[in-house]
Protein backbone atom coordinates (compact mmCIF):
# COMPACT_ATOMS: atom_id res chain seq x y z
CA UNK A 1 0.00 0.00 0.00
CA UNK A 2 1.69 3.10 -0.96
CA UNK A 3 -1.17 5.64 0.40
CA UNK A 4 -4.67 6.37 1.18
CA UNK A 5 -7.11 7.91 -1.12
CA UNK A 6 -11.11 7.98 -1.34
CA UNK A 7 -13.11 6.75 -4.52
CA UNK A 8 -16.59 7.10 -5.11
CA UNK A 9 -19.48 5.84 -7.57
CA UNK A 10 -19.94 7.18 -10.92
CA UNK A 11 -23.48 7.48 -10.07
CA UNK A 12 -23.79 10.22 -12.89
CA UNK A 13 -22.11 8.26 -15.45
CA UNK A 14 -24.30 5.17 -14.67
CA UNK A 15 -27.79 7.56 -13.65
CA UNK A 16 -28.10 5.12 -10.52
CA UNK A 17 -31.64 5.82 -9.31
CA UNK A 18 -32.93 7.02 -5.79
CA UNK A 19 -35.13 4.31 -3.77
CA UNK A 20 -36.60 4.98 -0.26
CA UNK A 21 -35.26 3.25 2.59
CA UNK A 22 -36.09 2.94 6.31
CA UNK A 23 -34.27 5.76 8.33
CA UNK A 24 -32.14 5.15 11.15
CA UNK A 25 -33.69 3.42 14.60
CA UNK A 26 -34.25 6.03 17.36
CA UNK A 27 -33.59 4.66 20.74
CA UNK A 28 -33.93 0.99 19.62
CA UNK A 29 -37.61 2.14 18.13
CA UNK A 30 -38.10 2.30 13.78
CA UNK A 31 -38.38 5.57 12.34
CA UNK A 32 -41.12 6.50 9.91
CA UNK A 33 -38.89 8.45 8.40
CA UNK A 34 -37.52 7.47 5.11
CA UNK A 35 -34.15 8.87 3.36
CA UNK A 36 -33.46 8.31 -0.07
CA UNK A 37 -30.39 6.13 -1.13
CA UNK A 38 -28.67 5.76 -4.41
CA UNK A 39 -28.94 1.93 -5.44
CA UNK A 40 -25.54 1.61 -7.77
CA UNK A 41 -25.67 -0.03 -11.32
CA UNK A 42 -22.47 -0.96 -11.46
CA UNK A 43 -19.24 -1.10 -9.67
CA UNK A 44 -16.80 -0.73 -12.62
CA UNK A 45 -16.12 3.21 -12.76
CA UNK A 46 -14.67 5.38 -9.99
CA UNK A 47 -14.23 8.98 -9.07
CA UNK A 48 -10.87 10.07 -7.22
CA UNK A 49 -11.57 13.83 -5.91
CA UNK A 50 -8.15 15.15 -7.13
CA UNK A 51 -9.28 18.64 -4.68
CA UNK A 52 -9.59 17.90 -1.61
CA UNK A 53 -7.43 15.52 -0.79
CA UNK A 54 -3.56 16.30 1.11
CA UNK A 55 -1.88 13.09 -1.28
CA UNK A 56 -2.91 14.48 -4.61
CA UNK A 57 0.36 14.76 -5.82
CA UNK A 58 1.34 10.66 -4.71
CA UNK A 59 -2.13 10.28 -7.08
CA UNK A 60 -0.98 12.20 -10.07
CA UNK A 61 2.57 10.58 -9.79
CA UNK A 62 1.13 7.37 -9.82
CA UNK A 63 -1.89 7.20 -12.43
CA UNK A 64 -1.44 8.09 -16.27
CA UNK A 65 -1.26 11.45 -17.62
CA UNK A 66 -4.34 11.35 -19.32
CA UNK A 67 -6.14 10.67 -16.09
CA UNK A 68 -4.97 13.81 -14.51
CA UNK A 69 -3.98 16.38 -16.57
CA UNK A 70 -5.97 19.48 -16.50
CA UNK A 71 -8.67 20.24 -19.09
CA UNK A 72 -9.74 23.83 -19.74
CA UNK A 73 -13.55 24.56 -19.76
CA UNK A 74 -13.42 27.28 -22.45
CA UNK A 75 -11.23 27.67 -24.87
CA UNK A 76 -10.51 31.07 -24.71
CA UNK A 77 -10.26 32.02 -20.88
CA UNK A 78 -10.04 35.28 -20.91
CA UNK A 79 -12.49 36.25 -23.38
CA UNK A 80 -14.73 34.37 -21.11
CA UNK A 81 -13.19 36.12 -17.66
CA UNK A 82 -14.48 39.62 -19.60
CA UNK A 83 -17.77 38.38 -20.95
CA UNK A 84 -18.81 36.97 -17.01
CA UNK A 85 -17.37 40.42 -15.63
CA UNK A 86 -19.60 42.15 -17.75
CA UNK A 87 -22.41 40.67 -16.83
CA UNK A 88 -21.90 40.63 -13.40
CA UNK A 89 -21.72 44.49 -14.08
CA UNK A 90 -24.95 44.65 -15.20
């Protein structure tokens, strides 16, 4: 084991549905009330938070470069920076 790190479902990916369940006992007594709870399709595909975590940098030394390098979310950044300033000017 080299480190510790947290995965979670791909419950987006695979659009794994909510279902009611019992809630928690209160005092050894059932509660009537009922949370909902995400019933996973499949338990192939995995989600490291690459943010939050204080080993991020054993992760990205240890997976593939294509599974961690950093993908821009508009091409032109700065065109975008000036069109959400102006709106927020507005």
């Amino acid at each position: 084991i080299l480190f510790k790190f947290n995965a979670q479902h791909d419950c987006q990916h695979f659009a794994c549905p909510l279902i009611d369940s019992l809630g928690p006992r209160q005092e050894r007594l059932e509660s009537k009330l009922t949370q909902k709870v995400r019933s996973h399709i499949d338990d192939s595909r995995f989600l490291v938070n690459m943010h939050g975590l204080h080993n991020a940098h054993l992760i990205r030394e240890t997976l593939p470069r294509h599974l961690v390098e950093l993908k821009p979310c508009f091409a032109d950044r700065k065109a975008k920076h000036f069109e959400f300033a102006a709106a927020l000017r507005e």
